[in-house]
C-alpha atoms as a PDB file:
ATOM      1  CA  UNK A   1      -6.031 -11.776  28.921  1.00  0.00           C
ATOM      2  CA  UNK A   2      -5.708 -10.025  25.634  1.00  0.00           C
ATOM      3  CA  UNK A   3      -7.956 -10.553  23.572  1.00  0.00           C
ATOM      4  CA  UNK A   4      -5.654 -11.487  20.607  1.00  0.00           C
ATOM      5  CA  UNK A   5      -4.469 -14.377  22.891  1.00  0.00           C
ATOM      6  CA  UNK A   6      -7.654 -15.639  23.343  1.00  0.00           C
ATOM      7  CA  UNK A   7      -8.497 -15.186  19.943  1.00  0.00           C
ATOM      8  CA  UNK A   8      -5.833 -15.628  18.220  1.00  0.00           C
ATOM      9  CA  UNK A   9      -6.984 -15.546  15.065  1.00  0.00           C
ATOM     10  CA  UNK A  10      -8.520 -11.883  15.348  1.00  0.00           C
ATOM     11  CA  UNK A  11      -4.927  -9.883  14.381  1.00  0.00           C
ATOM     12  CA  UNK A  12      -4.892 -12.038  11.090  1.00  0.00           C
ATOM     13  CA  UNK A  13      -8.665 -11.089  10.381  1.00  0.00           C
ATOM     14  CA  UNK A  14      -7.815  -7.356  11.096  1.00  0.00           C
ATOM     15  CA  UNK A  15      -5.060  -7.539   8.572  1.00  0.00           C
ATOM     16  CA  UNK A  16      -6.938  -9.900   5.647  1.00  0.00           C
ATOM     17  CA  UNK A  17      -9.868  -6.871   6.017  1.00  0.00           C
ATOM     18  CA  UNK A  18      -6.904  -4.023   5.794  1.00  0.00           C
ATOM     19  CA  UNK A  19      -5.431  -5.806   3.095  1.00  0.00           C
ATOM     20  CA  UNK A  20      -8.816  -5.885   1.084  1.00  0.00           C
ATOM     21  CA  UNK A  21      -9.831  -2.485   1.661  1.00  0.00           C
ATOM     22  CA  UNK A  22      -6.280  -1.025   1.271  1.00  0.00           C
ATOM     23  CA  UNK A  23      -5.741  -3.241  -2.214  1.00  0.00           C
ATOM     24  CA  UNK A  24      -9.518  -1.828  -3.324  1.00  0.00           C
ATOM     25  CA  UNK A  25      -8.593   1.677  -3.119  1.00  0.00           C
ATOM     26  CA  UNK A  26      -5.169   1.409  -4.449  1.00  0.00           C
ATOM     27  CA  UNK A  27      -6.568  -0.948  -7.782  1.00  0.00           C
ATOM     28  CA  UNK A  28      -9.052   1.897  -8.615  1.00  0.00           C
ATOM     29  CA  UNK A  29      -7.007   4.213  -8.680  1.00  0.00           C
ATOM     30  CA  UNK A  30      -4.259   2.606 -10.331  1.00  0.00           C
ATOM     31  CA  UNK A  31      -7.256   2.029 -13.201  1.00  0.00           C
ATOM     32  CA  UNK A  32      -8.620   5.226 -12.963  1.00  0.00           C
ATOM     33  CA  UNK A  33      -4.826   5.976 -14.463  1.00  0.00           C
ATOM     34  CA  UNK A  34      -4.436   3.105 -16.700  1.00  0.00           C
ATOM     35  CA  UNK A  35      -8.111   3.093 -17.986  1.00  0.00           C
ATOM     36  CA  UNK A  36      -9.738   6.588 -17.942  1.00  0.00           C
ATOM     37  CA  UNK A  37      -6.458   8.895 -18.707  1.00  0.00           C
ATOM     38  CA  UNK A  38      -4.379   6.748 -20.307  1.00  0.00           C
ATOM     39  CA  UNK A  39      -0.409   7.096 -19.908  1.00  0.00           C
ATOM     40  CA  UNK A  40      -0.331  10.101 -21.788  1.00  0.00           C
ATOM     41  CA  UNK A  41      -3.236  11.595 -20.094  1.00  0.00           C
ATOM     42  CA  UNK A  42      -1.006  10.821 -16.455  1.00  0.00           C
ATOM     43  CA  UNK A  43       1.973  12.001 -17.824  1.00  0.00           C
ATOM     44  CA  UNK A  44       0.486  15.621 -18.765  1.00  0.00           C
ATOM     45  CA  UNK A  45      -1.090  15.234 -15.706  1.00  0.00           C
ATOM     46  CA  UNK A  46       2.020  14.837 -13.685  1.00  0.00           C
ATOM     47  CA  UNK A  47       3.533  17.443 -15.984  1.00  0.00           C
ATOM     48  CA  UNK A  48       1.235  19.870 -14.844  1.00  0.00           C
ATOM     49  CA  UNK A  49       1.970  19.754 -11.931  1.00  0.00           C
ATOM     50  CA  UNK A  50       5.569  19.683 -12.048  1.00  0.00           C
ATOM     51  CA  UNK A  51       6.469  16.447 -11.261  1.00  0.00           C
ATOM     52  CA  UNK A  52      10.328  15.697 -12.558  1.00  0.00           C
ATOM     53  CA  UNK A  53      10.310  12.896 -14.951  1.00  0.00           C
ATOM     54  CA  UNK A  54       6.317  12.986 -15.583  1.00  0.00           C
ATOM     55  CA  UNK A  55       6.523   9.573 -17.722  1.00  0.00           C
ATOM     56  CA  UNK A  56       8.331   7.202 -15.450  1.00  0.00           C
ATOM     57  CA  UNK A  57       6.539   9.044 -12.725  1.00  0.00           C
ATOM     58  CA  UNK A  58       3.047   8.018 -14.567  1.00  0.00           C
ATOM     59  CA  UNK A  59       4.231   4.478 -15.400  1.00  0.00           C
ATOM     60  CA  UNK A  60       5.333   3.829 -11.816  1.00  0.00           C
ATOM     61  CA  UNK A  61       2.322   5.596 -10.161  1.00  0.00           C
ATOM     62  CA  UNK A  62      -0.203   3.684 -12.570  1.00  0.00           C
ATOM     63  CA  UNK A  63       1.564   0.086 -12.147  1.00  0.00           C
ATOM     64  CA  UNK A  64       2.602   0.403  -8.646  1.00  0.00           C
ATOM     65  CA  UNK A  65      -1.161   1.217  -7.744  1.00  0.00           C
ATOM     66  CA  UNK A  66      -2.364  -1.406  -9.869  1.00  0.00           C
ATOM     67  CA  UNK A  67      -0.689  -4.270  -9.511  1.00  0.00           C
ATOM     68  CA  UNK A  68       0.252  -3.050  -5.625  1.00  0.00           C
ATOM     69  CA  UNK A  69      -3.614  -3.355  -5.012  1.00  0.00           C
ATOM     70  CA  UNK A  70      -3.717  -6.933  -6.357  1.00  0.00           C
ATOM     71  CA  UNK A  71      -0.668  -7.717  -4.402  1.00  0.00           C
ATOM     72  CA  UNK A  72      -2.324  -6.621  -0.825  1.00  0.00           C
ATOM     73  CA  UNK A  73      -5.429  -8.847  -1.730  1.00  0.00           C
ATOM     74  CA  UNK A  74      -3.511 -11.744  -2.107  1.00  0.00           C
ATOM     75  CA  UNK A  75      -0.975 -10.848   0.432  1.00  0.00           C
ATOM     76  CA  UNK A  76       2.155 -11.502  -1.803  1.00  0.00           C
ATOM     77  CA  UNK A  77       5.541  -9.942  -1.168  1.00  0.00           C
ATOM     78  CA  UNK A  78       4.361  -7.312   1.115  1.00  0.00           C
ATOM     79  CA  UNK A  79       7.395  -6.185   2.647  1.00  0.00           C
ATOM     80  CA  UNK A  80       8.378  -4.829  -1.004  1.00  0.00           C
ATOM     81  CA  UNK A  81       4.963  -3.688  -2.095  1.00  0.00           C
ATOM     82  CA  UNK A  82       4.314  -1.501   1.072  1.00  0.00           C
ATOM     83  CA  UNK A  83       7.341   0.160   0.241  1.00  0.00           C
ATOM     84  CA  UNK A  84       6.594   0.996  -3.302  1.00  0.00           C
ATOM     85  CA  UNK A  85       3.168   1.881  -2.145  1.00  0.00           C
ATOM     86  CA  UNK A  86       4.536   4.481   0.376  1.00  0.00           C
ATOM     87  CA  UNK A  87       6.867   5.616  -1.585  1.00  0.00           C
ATOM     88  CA  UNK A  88       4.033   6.172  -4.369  1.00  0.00           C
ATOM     89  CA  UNK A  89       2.268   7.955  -1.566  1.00  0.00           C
ATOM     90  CA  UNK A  90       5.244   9.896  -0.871  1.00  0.00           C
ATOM     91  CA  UNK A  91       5.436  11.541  -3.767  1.00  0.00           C
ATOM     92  CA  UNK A  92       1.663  12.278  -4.396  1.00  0.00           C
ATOM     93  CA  UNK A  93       2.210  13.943  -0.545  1.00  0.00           C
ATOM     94  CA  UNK A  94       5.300  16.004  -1.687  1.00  0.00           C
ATOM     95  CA  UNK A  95       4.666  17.115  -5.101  1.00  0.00           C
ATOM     96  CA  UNK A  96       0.533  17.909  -5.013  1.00  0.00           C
ATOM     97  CA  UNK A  97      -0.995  17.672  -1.333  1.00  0.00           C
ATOM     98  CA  UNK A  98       1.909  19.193   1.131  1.00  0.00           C
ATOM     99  CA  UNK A  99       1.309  22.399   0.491  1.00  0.00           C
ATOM    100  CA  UNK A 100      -2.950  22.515   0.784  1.00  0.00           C
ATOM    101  CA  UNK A 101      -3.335  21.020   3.983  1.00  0.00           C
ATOM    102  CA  UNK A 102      -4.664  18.665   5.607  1.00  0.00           C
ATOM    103  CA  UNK A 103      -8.161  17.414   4.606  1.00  0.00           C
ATOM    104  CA  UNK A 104      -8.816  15.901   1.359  1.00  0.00           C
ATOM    105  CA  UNK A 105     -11.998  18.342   0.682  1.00  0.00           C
ATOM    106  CA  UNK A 106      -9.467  21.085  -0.081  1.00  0.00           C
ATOM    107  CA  UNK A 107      -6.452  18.867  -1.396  1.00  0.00           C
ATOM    108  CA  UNK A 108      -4.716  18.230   1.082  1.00  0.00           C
ATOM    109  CA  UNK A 109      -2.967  15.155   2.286  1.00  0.00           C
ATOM    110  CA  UNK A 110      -5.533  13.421   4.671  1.00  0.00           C
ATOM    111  CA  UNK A 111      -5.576  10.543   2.293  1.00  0.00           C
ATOM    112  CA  UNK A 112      -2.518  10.111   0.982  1.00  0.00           C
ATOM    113  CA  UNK A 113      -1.270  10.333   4.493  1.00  0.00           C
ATOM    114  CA  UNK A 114      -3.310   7.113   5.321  1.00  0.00           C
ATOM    115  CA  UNK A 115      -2.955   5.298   2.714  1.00  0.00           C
ATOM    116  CA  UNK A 116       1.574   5.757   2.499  1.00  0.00           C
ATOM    117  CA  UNK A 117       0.834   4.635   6.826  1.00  0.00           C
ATOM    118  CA  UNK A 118      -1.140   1.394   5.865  1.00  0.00           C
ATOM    119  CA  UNK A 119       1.002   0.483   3.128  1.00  0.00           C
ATOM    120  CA  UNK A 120       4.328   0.711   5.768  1.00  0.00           C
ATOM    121  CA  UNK A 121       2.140  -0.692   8.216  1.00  0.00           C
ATOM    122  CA  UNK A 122       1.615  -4.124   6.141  1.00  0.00           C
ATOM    123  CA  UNK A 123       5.339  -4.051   4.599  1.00  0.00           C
ATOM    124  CA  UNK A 124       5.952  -4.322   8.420  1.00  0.00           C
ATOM    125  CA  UNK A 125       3.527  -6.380  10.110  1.00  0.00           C
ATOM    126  CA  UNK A 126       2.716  -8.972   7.324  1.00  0.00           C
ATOM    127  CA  UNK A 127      -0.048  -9.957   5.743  1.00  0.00           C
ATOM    128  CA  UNK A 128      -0.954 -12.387   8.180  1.00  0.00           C
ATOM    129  CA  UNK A 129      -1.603 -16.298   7.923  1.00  0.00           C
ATOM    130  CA  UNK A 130      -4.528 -15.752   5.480  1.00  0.00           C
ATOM    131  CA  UNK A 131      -2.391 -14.541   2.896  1.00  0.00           C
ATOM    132  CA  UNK A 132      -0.155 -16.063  -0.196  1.00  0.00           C
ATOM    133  CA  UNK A 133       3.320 -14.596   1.918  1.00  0.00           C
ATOM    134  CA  UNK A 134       2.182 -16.966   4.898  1.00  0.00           C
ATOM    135  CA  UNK A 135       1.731 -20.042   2.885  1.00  0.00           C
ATOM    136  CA  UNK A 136       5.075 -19.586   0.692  1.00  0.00           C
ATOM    137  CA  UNK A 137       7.348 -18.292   3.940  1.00  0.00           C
ATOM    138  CA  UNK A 138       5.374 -20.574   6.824  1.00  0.00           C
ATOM    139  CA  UNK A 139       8.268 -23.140   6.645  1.00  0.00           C
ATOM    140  CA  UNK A 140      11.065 -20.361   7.113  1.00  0.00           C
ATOM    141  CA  UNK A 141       8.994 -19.099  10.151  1.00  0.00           C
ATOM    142  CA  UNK A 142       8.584 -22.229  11.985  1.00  0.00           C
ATOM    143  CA  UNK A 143      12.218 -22.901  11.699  1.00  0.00           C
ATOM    144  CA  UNK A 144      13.906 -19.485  12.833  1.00  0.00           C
ATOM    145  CA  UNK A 145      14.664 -20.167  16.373  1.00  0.00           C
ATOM    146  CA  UNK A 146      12.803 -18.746  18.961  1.00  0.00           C
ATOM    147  CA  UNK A 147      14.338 -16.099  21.522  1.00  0.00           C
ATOM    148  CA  UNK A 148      12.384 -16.222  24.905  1.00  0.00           C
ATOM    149  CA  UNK A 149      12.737 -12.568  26.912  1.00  0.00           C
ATOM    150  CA  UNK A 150      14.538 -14.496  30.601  1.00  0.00           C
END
């Protein structure tokens, strides 16, 4: 038996700790922008390194990250924040990390990479019942009919 079927609470636990971890990394940084640099600090930042569009590209970056984190704590509208998340992580793969490789230690896109994956990965999968989506869509879930595979 799988152990998921015996246990069925084990997939939500996986994704409660994903969403914690994931939401932690993605709130610091969002602060790091927001707190240490400042907007303008981002935005010459981004300039720098010719990213089109440097201050919408450091608003979204610096919001998205922050208020993305909080969003994958609580588990609220994934399926929209995963997206903006990857698509966040999308750019930070395509205009600084692409071109230096893989691992992180010499800029590359190790974690980037990850982090644009786990964010799809939860817009897909769901936060999972311990999470704000489950309470406010558990209604709609329970009355979508179920297909059987005959």
């Amino acid at each position: 038996m799988h152990p998921a079927r015996r246990y069925p609470l084990l997939p939500d636990a996986g994704l409660l700790i994903g969403r914690l971890a994931l939401g932690v990394v993605f709130i610091a940084h969002g602060w790091q922008k927001l707190d240490d640099m400042g907007h303008a600090g981002v935005t010459a930042m981004f300039d720098g390194l010719g990213i089109p569009m440097p201050g919408v590209a450091a608003a979204f970056s610096t919001w998205v990250e922050l208020v993305g984190g909080i969003a994958l704590i609580a588990g609220v509208l994934l399926p929209v924040v995963g997206l903006l998340l990857a698509v966040d992580m999308a750019g930070a793969f395509w205009f600084v990390h692409m071109d230096k490789g893989l691992f992180a230690d010499k800029g590359g896109y190790e974690l980037v990479l990850a982090l644009g994956a786990l964010a799809v990965l939860l817009a897909l999968a769901g936060g999972g019942r311990f999470s704000v989506d489950a309470l406010l869509f558990r209604g709609r879930e329970e009355a979508a009919p179920r297909h059987s595979a005959a």
